[in-house]
Protein backbone atom coordinates (compact mmCIF):
# COMPACT_ATOMS: atom_id res chain seq x y z
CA UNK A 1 68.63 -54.05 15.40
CA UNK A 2 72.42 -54.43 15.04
CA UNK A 3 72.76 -54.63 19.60
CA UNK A 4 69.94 -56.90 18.94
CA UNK A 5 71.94 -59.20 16.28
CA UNK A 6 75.35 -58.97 17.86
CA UNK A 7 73.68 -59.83 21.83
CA UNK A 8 72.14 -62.92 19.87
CA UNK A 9 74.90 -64.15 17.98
CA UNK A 10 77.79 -63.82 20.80
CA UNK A 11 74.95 -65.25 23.01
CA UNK A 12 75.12 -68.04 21.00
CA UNK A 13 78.78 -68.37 20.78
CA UNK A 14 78.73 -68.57 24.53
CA UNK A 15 76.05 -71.43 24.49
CA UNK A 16 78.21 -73.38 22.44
CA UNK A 17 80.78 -72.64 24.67
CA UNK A 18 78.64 -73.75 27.95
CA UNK A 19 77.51 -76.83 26.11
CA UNK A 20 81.26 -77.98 25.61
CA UNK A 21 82.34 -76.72 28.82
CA UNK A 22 79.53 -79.02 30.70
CA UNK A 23 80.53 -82.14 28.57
CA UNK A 24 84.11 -81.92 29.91
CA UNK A 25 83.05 -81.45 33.23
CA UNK A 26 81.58 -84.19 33.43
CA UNK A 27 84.75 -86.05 32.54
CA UNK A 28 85.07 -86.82 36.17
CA UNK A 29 83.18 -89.44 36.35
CA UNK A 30 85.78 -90.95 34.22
CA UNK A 31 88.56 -91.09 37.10
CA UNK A 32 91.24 -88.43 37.99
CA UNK A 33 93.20 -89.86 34.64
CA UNK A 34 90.41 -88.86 32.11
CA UNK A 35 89.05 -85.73 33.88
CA UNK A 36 93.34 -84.36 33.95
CA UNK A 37 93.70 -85.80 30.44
CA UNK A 38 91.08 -84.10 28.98
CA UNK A 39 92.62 -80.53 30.50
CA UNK A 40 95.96 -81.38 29.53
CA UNK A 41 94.37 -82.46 26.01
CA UNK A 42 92.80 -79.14 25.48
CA UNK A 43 96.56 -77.81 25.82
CA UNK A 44 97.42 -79.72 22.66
CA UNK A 45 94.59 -79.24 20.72
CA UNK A 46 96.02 -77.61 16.93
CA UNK A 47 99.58 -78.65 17.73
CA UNK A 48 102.17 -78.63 16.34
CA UNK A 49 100.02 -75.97 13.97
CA UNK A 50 99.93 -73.80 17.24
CA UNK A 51 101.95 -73.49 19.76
CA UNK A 52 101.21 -75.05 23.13
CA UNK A 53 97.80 -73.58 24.60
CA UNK A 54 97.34 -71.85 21.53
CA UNK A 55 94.28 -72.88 20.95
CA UNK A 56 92.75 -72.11 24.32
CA UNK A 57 93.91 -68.61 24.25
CA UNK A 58 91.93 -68.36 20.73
CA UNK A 59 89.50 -69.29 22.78
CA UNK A 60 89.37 -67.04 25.20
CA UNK A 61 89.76 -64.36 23.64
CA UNK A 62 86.84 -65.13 21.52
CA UNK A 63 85.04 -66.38 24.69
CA UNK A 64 86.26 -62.45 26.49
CA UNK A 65 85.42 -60.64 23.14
CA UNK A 66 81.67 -62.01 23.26
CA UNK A 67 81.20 -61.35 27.21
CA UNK A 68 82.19 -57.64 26.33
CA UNK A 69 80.26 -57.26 23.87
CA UNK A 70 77.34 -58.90 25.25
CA UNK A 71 76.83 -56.96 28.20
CA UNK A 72 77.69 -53.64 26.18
CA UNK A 73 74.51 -54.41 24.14
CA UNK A 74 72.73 -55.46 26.98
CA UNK A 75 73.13 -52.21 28.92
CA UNK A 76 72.36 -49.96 25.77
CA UNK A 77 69.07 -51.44 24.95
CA UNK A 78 68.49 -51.24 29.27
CA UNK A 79 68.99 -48.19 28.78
CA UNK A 80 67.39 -47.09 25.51
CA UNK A 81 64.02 -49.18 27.68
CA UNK A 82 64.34 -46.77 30.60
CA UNK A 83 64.18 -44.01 28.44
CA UNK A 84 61.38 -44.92 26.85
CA UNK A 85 59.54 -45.61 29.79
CA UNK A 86 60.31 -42.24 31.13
CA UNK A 87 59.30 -40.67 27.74
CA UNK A 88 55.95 -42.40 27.72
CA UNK A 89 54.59 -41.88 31.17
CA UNK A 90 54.80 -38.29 33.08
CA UNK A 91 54.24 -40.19 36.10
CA UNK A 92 56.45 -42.41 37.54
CA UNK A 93 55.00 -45.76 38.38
CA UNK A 94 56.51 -48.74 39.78
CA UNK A 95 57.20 -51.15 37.40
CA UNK A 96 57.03 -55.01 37.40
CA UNK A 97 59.98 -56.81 37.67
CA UNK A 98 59.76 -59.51 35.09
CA UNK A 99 60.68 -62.51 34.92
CA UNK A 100 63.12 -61.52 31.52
CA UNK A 101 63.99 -58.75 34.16
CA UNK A 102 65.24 -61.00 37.13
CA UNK A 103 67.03 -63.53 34.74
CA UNK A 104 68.66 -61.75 32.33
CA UNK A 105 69.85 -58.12 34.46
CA UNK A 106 70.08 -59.77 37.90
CA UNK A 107 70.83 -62.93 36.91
CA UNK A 108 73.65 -61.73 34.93
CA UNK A 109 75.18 -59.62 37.72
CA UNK A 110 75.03 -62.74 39.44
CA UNK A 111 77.07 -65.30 36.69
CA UNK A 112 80.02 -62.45 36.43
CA UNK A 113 80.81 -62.56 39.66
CA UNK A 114 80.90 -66.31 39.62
CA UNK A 115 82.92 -66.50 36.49
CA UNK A 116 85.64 -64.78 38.35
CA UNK A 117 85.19 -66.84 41.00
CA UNK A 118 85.42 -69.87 38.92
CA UNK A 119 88.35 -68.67 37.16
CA UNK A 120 90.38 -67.77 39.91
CA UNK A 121 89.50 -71.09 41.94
CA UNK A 122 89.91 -73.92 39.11
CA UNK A 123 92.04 -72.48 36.56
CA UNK A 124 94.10 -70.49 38.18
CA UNK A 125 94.28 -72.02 41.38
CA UNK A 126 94.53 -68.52 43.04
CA UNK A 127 91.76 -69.76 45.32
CA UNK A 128 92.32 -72.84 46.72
CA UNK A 129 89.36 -74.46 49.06
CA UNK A 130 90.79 -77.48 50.18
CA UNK A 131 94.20 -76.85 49.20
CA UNK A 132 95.85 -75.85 46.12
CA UNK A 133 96.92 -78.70 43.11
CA UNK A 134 98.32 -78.81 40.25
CA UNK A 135 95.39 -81.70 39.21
CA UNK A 136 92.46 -79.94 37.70
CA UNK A 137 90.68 -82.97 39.22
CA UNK A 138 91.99 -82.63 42.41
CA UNK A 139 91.28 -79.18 42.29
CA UNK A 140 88.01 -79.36 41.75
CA UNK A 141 87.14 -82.50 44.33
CA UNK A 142 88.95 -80.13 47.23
CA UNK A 143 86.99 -77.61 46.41
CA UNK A 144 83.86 -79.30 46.91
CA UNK A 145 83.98 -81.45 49.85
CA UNK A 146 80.41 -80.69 52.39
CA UNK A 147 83.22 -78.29 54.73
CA UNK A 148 82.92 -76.04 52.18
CA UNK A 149 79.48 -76.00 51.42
CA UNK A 150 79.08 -72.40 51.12
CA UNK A 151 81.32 -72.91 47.79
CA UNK A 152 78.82 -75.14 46.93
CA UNK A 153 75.77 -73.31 47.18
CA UNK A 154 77.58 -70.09 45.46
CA UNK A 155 78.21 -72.76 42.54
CA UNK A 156 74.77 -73.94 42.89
CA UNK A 157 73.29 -70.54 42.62
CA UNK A 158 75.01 -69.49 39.67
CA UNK A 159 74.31 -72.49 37.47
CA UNK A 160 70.60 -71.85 38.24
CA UNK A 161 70.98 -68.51 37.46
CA UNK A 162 72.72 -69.30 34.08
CA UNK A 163 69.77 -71.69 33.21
CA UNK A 164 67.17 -69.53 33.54
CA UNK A 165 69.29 -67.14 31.93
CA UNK A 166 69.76 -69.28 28.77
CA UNK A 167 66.06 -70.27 28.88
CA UNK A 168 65.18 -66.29 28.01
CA UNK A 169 68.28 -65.58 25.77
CA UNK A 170 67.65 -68.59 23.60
CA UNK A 171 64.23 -67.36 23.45
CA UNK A 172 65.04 -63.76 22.62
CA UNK A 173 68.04 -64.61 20.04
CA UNK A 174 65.07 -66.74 17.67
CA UNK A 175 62.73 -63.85 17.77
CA UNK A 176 65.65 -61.97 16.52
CA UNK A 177 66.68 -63.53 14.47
CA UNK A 178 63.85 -63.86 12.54
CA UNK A 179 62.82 -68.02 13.78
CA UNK A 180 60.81 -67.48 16.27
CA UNK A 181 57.61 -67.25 14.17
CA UNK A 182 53.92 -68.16 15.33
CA UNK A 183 54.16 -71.69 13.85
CA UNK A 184 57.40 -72.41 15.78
CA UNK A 185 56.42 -71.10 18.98
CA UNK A 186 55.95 -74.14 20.88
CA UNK A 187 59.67 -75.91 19.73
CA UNK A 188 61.11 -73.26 20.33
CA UNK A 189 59.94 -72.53 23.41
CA UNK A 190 60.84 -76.96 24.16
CA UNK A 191 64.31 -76.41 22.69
CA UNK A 192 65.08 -73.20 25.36
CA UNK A 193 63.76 -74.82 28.02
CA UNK A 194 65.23 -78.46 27.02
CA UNK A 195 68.76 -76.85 26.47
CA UNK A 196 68.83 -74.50 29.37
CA UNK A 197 67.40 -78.32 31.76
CA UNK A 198 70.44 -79.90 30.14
CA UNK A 199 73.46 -77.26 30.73
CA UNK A 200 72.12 -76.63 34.09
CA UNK A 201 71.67 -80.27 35.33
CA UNK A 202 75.16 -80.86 33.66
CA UNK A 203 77.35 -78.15 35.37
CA UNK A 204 75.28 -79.45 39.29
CA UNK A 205 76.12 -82.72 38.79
CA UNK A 206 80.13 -82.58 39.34
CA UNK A 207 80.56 -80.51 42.29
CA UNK A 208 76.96 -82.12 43.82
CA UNK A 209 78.68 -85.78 43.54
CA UNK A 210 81.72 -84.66 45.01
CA UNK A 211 80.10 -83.05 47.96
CA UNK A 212 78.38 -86.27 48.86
CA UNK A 213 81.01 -88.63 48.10
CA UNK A 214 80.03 -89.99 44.78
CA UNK A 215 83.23 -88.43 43.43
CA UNK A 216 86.55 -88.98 45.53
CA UNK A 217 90.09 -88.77 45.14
């Protein structure tokens, strides 16, 4: 019960997280002003109570501590499931691959490998598609562009991924926590798949307007 409770709760520290991440994506609609203003803005945030980026690094840390812990709890209660299985049948069989099973182990694979990716590409600027900047927004419209559509579709991918991925979690951090009861089934069920429609269409929308030429520098 206590993987159960600490996968839910820094599940939903990292839907928070996603939620607030999305909203200042979308920033650049705004203009190259707004979208780098909001970045540099985030650098300021609790100053002169913290130092310069202070805040972000609480943030990440946070943000690193949940991911860790996270997948720790996932793998343990994979694993404690496998064993079980085993235990319960003396023959093998092949077993079903969910849906739960595709989103949340596969799936997940699939986001980690694009977090690094996205880290090293717009906040580092360690990759640079398009050339490197010292513009977030600039950045992120090089990176983009239809030459580099394979960028693109990687992005694409993962975002999916991390939708159907929140449509599950959300799902599975109610029942345990104790809210997803029989009467509250069905809004539940409307708020996972309502949130998870929302990040998802939210995260496309940049990098889909930039590759074709919505968004420009």
């Amino acid at each position: 019960m206590a993987l159960k409770s600490a996968m839910a709760v820094t599940g939903t520290i990292l839907v928070l997280y996603l939620i607030a991440h999305m909203y200042g994506n979308l920033k650049v609609f705004s203009g190259q002003e707004a979208f780098d203003g909001y970045a540099h803005g985030l650098r300021e945030l609790g100053y002169p109570l913290l130092p310069e980026s202070g805040f972000l690094w609480i943030a990440r840390v946070v943000l690193l501590a949940s991911v860790l812990i996270h997948i720790y709890a996932v793998v343990i209660l994979w694993r404690r499931a496998g064993r079980a299985r085993q235990n319960r049948y003396q023959v093998k069989k092949r077993v079903q691959r969910t849906y739960a099973s595709y989103t949340m182990r596969y799936g997940g694979v699939l986001i980690a490998l694009f977090v690094v990716f996205h880290i090293l590409h717009l906040t580092v600027n360690a990759i640079a598609p398009g050339g490197k900047s010292d513009s977030p927004y600039e950045r992120l419209v090089n990176g983009f562009q239809p030459e580099f559509w394979y960028v693109t579709l990687f992005y694409v991918a993962a975002v999916i991924a991390v939708g159907f991925h929140l449509r599950h979690g959300i799902w599975s951090a109610m029942a345990t926590l104790g809210a997803n009861k029989a009467s509250r089934q069905g809004k539940i069920n409307a708020v996972a798949v309502a949130v998870s429609l929302i990040v998802t269409i939210g995260f496309l929308l940049p990098p889909l307007a930039v590759t074709f030429g919505l968004v420009s520098k």
